[in-house]
Protein backbone atom coordinates (compact mmCIF):
# COMPACT_ATOMS: atom_id res chain seq x y z
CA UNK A 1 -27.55 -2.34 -34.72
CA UNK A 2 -29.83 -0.85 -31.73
CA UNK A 3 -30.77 -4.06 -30.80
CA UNK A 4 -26.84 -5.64 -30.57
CA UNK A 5 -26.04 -2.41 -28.59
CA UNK A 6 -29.25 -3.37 -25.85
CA UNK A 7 -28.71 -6.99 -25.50
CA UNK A 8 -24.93 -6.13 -24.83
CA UNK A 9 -26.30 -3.19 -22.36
CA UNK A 10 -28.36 -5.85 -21.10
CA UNK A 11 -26.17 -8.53 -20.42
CA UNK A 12 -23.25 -6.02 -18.88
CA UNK A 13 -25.29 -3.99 -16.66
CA UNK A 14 -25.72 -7.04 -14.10
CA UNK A 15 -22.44 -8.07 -14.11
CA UNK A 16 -21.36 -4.10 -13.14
CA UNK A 17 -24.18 -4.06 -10.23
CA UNK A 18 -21.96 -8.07 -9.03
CA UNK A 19 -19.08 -6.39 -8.93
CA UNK A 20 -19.18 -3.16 -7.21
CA UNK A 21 -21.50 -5.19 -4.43
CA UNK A 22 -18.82 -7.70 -3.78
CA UNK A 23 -16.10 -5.06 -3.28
CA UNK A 24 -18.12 -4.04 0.31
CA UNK A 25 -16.76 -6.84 3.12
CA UNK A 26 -19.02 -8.87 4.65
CA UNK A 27 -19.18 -7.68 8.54
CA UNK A 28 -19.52 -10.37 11.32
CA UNK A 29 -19.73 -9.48 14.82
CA UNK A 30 -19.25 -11.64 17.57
CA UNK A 31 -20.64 -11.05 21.30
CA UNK A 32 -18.02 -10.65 24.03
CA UNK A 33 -16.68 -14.27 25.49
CA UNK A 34 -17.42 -15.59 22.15
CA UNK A 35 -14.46 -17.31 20.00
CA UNK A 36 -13.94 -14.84 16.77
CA UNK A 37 -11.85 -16.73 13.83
CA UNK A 38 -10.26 -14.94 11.20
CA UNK A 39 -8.09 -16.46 8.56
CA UNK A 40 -5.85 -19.48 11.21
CA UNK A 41 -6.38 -17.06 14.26
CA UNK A 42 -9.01 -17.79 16.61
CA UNK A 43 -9.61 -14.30 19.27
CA UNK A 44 -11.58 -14.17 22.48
CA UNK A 45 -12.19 -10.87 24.04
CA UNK A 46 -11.75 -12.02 27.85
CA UNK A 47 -12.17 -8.66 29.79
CA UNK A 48 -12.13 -4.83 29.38
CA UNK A 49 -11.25 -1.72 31.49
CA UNK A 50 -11.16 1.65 31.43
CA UNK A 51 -8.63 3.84 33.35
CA UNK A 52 -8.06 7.62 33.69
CA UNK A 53 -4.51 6.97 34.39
CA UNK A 54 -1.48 4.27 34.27
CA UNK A 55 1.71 3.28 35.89
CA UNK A 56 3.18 2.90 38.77
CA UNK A 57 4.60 6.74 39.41
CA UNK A 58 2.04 8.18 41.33
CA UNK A 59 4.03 11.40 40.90
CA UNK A 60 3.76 11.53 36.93
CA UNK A 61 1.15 9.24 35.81
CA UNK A 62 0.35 8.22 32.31
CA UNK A 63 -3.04 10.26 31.48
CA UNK A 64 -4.86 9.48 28.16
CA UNK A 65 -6.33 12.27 26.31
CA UNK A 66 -9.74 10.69 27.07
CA UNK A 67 -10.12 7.14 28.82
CA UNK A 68 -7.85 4.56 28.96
CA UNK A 69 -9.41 1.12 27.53
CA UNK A 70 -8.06 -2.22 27.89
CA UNK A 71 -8.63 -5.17 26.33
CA UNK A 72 -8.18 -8.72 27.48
CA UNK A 73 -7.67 -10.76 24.54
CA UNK A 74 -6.53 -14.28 23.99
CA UNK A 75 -5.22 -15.22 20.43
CA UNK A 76 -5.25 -18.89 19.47
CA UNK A 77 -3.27 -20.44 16.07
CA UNK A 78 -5.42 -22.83 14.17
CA UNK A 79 -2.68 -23.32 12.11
CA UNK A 80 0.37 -25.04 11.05
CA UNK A 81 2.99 -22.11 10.71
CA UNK A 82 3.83 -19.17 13.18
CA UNK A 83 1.03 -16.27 12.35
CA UNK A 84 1.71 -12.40 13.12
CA UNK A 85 -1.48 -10.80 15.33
CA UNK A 86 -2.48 -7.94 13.37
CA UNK A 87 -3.08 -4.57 14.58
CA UNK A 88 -6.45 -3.98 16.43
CA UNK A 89 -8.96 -0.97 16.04
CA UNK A 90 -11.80 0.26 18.24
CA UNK A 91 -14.75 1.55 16.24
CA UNK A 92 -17.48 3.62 17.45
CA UNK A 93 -21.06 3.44 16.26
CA UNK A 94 -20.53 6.19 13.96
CA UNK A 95 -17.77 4.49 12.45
CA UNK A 96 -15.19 6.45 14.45
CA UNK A 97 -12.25 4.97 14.99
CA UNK A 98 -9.03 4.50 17.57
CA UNK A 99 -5.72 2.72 16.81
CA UNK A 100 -4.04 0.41 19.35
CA UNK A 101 -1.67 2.41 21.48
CA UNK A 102 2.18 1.70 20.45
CA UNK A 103 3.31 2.28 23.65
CA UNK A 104 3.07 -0.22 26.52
CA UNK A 105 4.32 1.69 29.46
CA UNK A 106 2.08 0.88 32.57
CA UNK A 107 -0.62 -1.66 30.57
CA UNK A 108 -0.33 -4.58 32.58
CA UNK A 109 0.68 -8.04 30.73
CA UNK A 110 1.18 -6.17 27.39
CA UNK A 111 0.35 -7.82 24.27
CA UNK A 112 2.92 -5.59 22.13
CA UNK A 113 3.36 -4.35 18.79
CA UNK A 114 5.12 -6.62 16.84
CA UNK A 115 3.76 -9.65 18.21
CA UNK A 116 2.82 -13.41 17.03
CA UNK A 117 1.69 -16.92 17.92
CA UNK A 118 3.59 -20.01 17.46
CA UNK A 119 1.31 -22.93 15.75
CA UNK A 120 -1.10 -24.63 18.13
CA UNK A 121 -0.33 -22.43 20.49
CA UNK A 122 -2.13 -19.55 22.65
CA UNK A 123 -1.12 -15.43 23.54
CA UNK A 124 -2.42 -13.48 25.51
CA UNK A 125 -2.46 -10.02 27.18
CA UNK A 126 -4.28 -6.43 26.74
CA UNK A 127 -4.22 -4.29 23.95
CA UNK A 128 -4.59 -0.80 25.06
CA UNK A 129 -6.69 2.42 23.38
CA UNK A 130 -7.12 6.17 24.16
CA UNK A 131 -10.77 6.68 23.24
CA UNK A 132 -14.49 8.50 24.35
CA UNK A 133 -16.87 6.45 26.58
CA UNK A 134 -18.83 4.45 24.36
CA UNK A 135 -20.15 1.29 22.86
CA UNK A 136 -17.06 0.02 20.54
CA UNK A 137 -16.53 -2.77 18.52
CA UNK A 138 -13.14 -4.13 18.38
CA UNK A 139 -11.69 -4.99 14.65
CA UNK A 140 -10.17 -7.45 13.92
CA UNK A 141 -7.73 -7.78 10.61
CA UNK A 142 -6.70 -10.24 7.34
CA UNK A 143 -6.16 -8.85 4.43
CA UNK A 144 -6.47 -12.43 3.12
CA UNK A 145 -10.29 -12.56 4.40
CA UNK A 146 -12.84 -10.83 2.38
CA UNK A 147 -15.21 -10.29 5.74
CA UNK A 148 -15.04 -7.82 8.41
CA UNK A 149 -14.17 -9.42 11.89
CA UNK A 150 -15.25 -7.74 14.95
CA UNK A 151 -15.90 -8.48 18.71
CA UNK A 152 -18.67 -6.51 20.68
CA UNK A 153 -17.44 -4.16 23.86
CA UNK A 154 -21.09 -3.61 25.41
CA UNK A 155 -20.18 -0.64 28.07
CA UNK A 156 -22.10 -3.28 30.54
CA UNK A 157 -18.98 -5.65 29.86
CA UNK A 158 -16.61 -2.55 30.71
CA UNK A 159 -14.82 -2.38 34.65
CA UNK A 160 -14.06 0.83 35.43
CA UNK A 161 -10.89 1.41 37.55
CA UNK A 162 -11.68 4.78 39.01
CA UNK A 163 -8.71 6.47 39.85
CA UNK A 164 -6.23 4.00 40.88
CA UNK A 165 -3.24 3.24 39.06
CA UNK A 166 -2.49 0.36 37.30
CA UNK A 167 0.56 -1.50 37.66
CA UNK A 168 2.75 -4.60 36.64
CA UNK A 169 1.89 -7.97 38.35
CA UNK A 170 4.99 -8.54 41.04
CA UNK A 171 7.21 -11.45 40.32
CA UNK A 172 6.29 -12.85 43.61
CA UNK A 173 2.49 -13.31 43.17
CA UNK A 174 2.16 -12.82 39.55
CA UNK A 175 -0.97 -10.33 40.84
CA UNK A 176 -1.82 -7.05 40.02
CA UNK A 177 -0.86 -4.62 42.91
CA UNK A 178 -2.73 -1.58 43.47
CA UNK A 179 -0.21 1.24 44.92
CA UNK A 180 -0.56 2.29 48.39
CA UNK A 181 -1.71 5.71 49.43
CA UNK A 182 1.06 7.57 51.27
């Protein structure tokens, strides 16, 4: 009987060691300017800045609790059927993370919340995060994909935008105006 119960300990033990390895994700990280596919979504991370402040108030400006960043992306649909974008997250080297900010109010060319892309076809506009100055990755989501999706935010691929305000593009110009000092 001691020799049933091994060969069944035997045979069991690897498949226990499979399974609890394949519950980790896989992680791929793409560089910066690189196209990042996930599930039917292609993403490319175009530009990123950081701000101190936002809007176009200069008496009551929007202040982050640390640094406003902002994110450039592009989303492209591989697919055949209209696809939701999926919530973005910033994450730190330390694993540390930051949520997209729900609220638009003075981030140029807003991507949104609730937003998608139509088949074949192309959105874009910045996703916006309170967070430290660091190195970040930004995460990317499918809960249909079993890897881990994320594009590289190098603080060398990071404009900084000092203490000027940032404000919508005018109709005219379609340009990002700076506000004048009074």
């Amino acid at each position: 009987m001691r020799p049933a119960l091994l060969t069944i300990s035997l045979l069991v033990l690897p498949l226990l060691s499979c399974s609890s390895g394949s519950s980790k994700k896989q992680a791929v990280i793409y560089a910066a300017g690189d196209k990042a596919t996930i599930g039917a979504l292609v993403y490319n991370l175009t530009d990123a800045e950081t701000a101190q402040q936002l809007g176009d108030d200069t008496n009551s400006p929007r202040t982050p609790q640390n640094r406003f960043y902002l994110l450039k992306v592009s989303v492209s649909n591989s697919g055949n059927d209209d696809q939701p974008i999926p919530a973005m997250t910033l994450v730190d080297d330390a694993g540390e993370t930051f949520n997209e900010l729900s609220d638009g109010a003075g981030v140029p060319n807003w991507l949104g919340v609730v937003r998608k892309v139509g088949a074949a076809q192309t959105e874009q506009g910045y996703v916006a995060f309170d967070a430290p100055t660091k190195h970040y990755r930004l995460r990317l989501t499918d809960s249909l994909d079993d890897k881990e999706v994320a594009i590289d935010v190098p603080l060398t691929f990071v404009r900084e935008r000092g203490n000027n305000l940032l404000t919508q593009p005018t109709p005219e110009t379609g340009v990002l105006q700076l506000p004048k000092d009074n």
